[in-house]
Every structure is written in structure tokens, then in C-alpha cells.
C-alpha atoms as a PDB file:
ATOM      1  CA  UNK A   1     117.423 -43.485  33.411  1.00  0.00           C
ATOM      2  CA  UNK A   2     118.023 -41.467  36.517  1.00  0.00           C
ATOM      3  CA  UNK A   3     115.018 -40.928  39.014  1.00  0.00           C
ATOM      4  CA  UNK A   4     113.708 -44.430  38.562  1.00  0.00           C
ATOM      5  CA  UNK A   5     114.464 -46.799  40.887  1.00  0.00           C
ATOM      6  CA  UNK A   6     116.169 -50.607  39.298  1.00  0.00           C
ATOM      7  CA  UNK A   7     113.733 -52.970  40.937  1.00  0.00           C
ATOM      8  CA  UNK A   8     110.801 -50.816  39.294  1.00  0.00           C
ATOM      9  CA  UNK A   9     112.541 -50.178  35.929  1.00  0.00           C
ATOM     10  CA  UNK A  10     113.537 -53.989  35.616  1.00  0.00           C
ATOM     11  CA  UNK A  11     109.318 -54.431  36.629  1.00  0.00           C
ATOM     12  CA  UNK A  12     108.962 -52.332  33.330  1.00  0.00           C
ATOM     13  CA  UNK A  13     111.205 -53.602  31.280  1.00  0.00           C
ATOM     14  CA  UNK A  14     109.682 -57.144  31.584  1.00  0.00           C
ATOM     15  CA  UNK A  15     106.605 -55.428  31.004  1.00  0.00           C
ATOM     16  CA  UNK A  16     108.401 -54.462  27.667  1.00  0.00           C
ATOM     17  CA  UNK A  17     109.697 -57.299  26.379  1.00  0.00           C
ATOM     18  CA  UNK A  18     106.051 -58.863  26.895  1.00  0.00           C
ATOM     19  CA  UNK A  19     103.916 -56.874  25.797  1.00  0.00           C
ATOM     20  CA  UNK A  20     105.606 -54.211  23.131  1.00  0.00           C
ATOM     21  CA  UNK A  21     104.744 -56.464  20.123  1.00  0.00           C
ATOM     22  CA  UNK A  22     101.353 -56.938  21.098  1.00  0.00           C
ATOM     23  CA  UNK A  23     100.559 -53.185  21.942  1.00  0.00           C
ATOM     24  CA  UNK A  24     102.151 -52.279  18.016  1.00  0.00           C
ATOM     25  CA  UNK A  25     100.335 -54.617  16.265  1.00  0.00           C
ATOM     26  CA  UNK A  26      97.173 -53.035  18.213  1.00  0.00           C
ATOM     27  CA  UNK A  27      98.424 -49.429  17.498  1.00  0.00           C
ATOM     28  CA  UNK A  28      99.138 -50.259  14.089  1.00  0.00           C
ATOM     29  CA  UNK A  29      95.148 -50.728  13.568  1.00  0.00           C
ATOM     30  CA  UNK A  30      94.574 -47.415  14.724  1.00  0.00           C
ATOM     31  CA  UNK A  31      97.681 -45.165  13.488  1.00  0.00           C
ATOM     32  CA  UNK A  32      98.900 -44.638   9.930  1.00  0.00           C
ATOM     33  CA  UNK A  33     101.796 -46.387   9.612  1.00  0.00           C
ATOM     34  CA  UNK A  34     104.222 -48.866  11.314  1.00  0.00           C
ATOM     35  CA  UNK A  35     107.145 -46.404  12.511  1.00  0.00           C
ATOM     36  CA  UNK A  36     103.578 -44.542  14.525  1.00  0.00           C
ATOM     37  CA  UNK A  37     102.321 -47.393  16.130  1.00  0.00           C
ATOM     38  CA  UNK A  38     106.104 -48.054  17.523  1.00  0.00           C
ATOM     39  CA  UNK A  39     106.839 -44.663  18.373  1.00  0.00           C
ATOM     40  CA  UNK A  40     103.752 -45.012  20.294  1.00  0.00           C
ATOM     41  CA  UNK A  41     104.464 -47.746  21.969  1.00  0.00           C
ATOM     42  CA  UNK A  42     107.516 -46.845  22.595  1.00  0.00           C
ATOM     43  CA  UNK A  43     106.209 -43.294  24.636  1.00  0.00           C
ATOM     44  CA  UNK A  44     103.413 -45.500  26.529  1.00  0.00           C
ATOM     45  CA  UNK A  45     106.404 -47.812  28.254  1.00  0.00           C
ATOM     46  CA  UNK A  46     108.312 -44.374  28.902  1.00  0.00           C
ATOM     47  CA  UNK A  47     105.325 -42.858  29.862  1.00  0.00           C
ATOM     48  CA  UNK A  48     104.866 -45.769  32.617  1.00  0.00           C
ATOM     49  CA  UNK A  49     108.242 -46.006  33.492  1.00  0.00           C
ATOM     50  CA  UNK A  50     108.457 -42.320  34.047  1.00  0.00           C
ATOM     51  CA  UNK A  51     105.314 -42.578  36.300  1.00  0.00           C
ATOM     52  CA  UNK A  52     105.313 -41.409  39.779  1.00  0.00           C
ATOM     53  CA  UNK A  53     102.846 -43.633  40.797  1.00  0.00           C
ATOM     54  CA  UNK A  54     104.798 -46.906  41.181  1.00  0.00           C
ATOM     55  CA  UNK A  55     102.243 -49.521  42.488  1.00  0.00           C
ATOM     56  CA  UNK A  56     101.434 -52.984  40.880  1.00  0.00           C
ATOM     57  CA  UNK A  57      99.975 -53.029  38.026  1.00  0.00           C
ATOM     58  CA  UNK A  58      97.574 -56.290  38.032  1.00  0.00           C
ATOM     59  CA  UNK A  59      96.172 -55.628  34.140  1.00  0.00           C
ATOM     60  CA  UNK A  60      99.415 -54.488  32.445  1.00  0.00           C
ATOM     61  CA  UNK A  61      97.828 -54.746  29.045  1.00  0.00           C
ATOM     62  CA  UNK A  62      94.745 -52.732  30.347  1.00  0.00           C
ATOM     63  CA  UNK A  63      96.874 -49.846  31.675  1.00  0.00           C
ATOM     64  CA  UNK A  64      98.934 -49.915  28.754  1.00  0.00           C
ATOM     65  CA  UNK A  65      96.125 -49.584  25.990  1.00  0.00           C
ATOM     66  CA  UNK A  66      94.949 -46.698  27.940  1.00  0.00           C
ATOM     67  CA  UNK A  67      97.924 -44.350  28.056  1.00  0.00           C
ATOM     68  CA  UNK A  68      98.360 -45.859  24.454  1.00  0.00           C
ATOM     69  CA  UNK A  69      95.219 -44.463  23.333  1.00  0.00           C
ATOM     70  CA  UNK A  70      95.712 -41.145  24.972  1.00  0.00           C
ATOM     71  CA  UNK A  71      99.063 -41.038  23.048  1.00  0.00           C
ATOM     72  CA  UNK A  72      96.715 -41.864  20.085  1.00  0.00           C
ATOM     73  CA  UNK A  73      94.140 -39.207  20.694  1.00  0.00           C
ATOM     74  CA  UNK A  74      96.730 -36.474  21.521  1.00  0.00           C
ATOM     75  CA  UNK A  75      98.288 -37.510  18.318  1.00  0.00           C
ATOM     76  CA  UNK A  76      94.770 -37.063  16.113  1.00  0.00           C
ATOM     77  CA  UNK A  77      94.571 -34.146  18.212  1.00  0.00           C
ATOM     78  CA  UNK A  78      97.901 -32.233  17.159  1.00  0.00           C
ATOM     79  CA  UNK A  79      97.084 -33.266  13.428  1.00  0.00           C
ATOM     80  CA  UNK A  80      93.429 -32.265  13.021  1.00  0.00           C
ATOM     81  CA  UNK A  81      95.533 -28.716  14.532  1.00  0.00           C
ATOM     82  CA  UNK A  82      97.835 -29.031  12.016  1.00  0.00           C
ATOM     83  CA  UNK A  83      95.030 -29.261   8.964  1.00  0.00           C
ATOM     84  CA  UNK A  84      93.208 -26.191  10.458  1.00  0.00           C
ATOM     85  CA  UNK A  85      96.508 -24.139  10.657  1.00  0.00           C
ATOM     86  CA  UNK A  86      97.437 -25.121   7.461  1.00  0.00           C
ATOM     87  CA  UNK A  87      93.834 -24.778   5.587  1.00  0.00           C
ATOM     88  CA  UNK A  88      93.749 -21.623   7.310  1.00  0.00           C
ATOM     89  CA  UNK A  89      97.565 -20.275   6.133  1.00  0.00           C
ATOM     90  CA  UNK A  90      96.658 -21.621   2.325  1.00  0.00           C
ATOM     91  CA  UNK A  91      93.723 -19.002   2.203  1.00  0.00           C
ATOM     92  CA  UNK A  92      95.743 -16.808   4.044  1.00  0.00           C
ATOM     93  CA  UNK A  93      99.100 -17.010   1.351  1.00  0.00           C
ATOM     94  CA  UNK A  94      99.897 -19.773  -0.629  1.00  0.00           C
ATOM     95  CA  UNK A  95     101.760 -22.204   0.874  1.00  0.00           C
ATOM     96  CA  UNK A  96     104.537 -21.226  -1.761  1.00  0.00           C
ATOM     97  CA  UNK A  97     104.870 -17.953  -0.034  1.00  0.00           C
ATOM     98  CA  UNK A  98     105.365 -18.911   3.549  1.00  0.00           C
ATOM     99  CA  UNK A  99     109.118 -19.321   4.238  1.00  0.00           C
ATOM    100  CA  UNK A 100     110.356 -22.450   6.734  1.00  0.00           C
ATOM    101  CA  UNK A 101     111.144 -20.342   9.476  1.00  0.00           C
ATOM    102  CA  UNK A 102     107.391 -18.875   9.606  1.00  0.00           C
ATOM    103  CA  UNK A 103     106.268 -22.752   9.558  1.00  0.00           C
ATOM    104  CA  UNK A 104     108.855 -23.907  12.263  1.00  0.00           C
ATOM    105  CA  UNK A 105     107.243 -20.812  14.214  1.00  0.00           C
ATOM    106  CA  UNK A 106     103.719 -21.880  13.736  1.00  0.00           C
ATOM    107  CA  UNK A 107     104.285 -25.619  14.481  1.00  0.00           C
ATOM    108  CA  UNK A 108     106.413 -24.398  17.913  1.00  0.00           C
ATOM    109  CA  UNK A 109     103.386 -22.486  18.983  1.00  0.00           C
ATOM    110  CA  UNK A 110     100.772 -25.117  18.313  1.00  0.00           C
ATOM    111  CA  UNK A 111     103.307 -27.359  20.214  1.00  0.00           C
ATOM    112  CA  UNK A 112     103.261 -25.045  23.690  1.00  0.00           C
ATOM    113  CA  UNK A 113      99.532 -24.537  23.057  1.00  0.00           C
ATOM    114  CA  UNK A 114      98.962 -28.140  23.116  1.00  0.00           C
ATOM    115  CA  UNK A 115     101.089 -28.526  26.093  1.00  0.00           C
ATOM    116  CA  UNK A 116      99.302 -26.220  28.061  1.00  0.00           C
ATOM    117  CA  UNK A 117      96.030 -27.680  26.702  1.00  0.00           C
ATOM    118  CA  UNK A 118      97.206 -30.636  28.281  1.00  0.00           C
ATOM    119  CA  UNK A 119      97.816 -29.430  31.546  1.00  0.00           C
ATOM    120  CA  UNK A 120      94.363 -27.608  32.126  1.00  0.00           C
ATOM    121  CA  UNK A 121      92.462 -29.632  33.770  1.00  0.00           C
ATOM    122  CA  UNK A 122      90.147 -32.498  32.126  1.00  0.00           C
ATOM    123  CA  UNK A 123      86.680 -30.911  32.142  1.00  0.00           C
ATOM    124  CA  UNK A 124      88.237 -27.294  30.961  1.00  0.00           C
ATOM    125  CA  UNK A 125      90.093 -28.973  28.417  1.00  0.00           C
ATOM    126  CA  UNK A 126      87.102 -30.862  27.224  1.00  0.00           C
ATOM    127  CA  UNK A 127      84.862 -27.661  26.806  1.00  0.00           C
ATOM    128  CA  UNK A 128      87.197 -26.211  24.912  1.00  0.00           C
ATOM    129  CA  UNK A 129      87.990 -28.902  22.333  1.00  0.00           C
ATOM    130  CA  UNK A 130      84.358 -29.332  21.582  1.00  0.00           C
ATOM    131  CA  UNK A 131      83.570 -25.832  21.445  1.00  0.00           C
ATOM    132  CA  UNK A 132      86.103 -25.304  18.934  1.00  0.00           C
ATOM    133  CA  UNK A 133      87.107 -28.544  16.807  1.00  0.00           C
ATOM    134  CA  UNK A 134      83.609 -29.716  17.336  1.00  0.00           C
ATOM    135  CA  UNK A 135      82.018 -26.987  17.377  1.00  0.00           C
ATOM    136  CA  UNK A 136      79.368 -27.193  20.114  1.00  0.00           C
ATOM    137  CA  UNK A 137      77.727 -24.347  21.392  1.00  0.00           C
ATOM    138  CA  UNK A 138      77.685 -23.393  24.860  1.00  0.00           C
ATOM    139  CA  UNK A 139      74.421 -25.142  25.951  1.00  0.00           C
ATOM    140  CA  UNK A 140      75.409 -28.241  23.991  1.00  0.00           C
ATOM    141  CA  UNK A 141      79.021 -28.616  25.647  1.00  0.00           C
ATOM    142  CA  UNK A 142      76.910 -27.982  29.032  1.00  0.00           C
ATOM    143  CA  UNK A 143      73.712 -30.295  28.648  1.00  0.00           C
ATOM    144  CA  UNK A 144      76.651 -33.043  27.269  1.00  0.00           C
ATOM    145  CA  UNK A 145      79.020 -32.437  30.055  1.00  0.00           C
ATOM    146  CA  UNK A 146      75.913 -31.707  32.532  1.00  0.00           C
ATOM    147  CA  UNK A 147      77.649 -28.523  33.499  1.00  0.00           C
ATOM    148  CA  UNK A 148      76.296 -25.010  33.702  1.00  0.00           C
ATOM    149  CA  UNK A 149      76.398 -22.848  31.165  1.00  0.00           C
ATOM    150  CA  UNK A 150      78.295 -20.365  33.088  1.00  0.00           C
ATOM    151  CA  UNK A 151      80.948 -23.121  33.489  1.00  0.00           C
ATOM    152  CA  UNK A 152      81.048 -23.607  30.236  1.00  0.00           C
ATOM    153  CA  UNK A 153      81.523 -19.816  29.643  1.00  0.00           C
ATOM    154  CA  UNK A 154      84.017 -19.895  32.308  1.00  0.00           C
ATOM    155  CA  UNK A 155      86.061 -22.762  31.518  1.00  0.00           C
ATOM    156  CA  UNK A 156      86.390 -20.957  27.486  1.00  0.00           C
ATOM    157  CA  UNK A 157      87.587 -18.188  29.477  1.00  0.00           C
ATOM    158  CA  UNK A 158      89.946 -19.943  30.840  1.00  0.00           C
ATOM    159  CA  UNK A 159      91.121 -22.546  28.008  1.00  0.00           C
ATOM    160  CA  UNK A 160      91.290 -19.251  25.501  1.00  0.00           C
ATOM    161  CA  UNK A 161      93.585 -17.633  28.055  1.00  0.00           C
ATOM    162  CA  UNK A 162      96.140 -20.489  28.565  1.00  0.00           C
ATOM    163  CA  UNK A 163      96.346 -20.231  24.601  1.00  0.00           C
ATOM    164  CA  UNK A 164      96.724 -16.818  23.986  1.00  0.00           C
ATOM    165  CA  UNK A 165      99.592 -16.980  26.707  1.00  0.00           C
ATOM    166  CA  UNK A 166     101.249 -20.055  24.836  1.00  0.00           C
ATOM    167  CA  UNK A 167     101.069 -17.538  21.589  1.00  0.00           C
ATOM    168  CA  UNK A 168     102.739 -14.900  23.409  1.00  0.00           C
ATOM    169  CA  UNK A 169     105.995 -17.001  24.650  1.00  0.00           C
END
């Protein structure tokens, strides 16, 4: 893999071959199936080998149940998207009636929405998710995240903007 230097990719590849079994079984709890909890595994050691913060990691299993269960969360994340969109496209037109390409379309534009969702930052994210899959209102999202409710107003703003941009791409 180019970019990452051998000394710190060997570092990770032990890291692998230590710990991969243990961090499936431990996905597997959480995730639907087998083939999940490896793929996830599999992105958390890419994930940390990809990192550009190379330091020593002193609690390797620590770290790596942490960017595991982000993985995990992003994952529930994209499907609970997936049920809305869908729910909402059955009362829309009947499933029967919605050709491939229109579904290939959809899933490619919740796929750049949750990218950029993932690149606002944490506290503008947050708002946003519990405003709409939660469904918080604006005092609630700012007496939990003891924020202001102009904040919160703001940060919507903000979150609803990044995803009407990844709609227009």
C-alpha cells in the first residue's frame, strides 16, 4: 500500500494477525451476520493503517473497538437511511414500479450525503441526526447537547445545506 511507511505497516499487520479474530467474534455480537462483522474488521485495520497519526498505540484492542464501533454505527446509520428512503418510495410508487437505475440513483445520493454528513463536524452532525432520525426538537437537541438554541438552529442550517448540495451533484 503506497503512502504507508514498512516499519508502521509491519506494526499493523502484527496488530492483525493478533487481534482480527478477536475483534470478529466481538463484531459478530453486534452486526447481522458473519461476512459484516469481517468486513468490519477488515475496514477498522485499514482504517488504522491508513491513519495519519502514526504513534504507539499502548491499548491496541481499545483503539480498535472504537473505530470498530464507529464502523458499526455508520453502518446502522446508512441502513436506518435506507428503511426511511425505501418506506418513503413504497408510499410514493410501489416498489414494482421503480426501475434499477432510479434505485442505483437514490442509494448514490444517500451515499455522498452520508459522506458529507461525515465530514461536518461532530456537534453539527449530531444535531442533525437527532433532529431528524430521532426526532428531537430544537430545545431538546440543545438542553441534551447544552448548546443554544440558536446553535441548534444554526448547525440544521448548516447540516440541511451540506445535504441538499450532496442531492444536487
Amino acid at each position: 500500500m503506497s503512502g504507508v511507511d514498512g516499519p508502521y505497516a509491519n506494526y499493523v499487520s502484527e496488530l492483525f494477525q493478533r487481534h482480527h479474530r478477536w475483534l470478529c467474534e466481538r463484531l459478530h455480537r453486534q452486526v447481522e451476520n458473519v461476512e459484516a462483522a469481517e468486513d468490519i474488521a477488515s475496514e477498522t485495520f485499514l482504517q488504522l493503517l491508513t491513519s495519519p497519526n502514526v504513534v504507539a498505540i499502548r491499548e491496541p484492542r481499545a483503539l480498535l473497538t472504537t473505530i470498530a464501533q464507529r464502523l458499526v454505527y455508520q453502518r446502522w446509520r446508512r441502513r436506518g437511511l435506507e428503511r426511511k428512503h425505501l418506506d418513503a418510495l413504497g408510499d410514493e410508487h410501489p416498489l414494482s414500479l421503480v426501475s434499477p437505475e432510479h434505485l442505483a440513483a437514490t442509494w448514490q445520493t444517500l451515499d455522498r450525503i452520508d459522506q458529507r454528513l461525515n465530514r461536518l463536524p461532530s456537534k453539527v452532525r449530531t444535531t442533525f441526526l437527532l433532529s431528524r432520525s430521532v426526532g428531537l426538537t430544537y430545545p431538546e437537541i440543545a438542553t441534551r447537547l447544552g448548546i443554544s438554541p440558536r446553535s441548534v438552529s444554526d448547525y440544521m442550517e448548516t447540516a440541511e445545506t451540506c445535504c441538499l448540495r450532496a442531492c444536487l451533484e
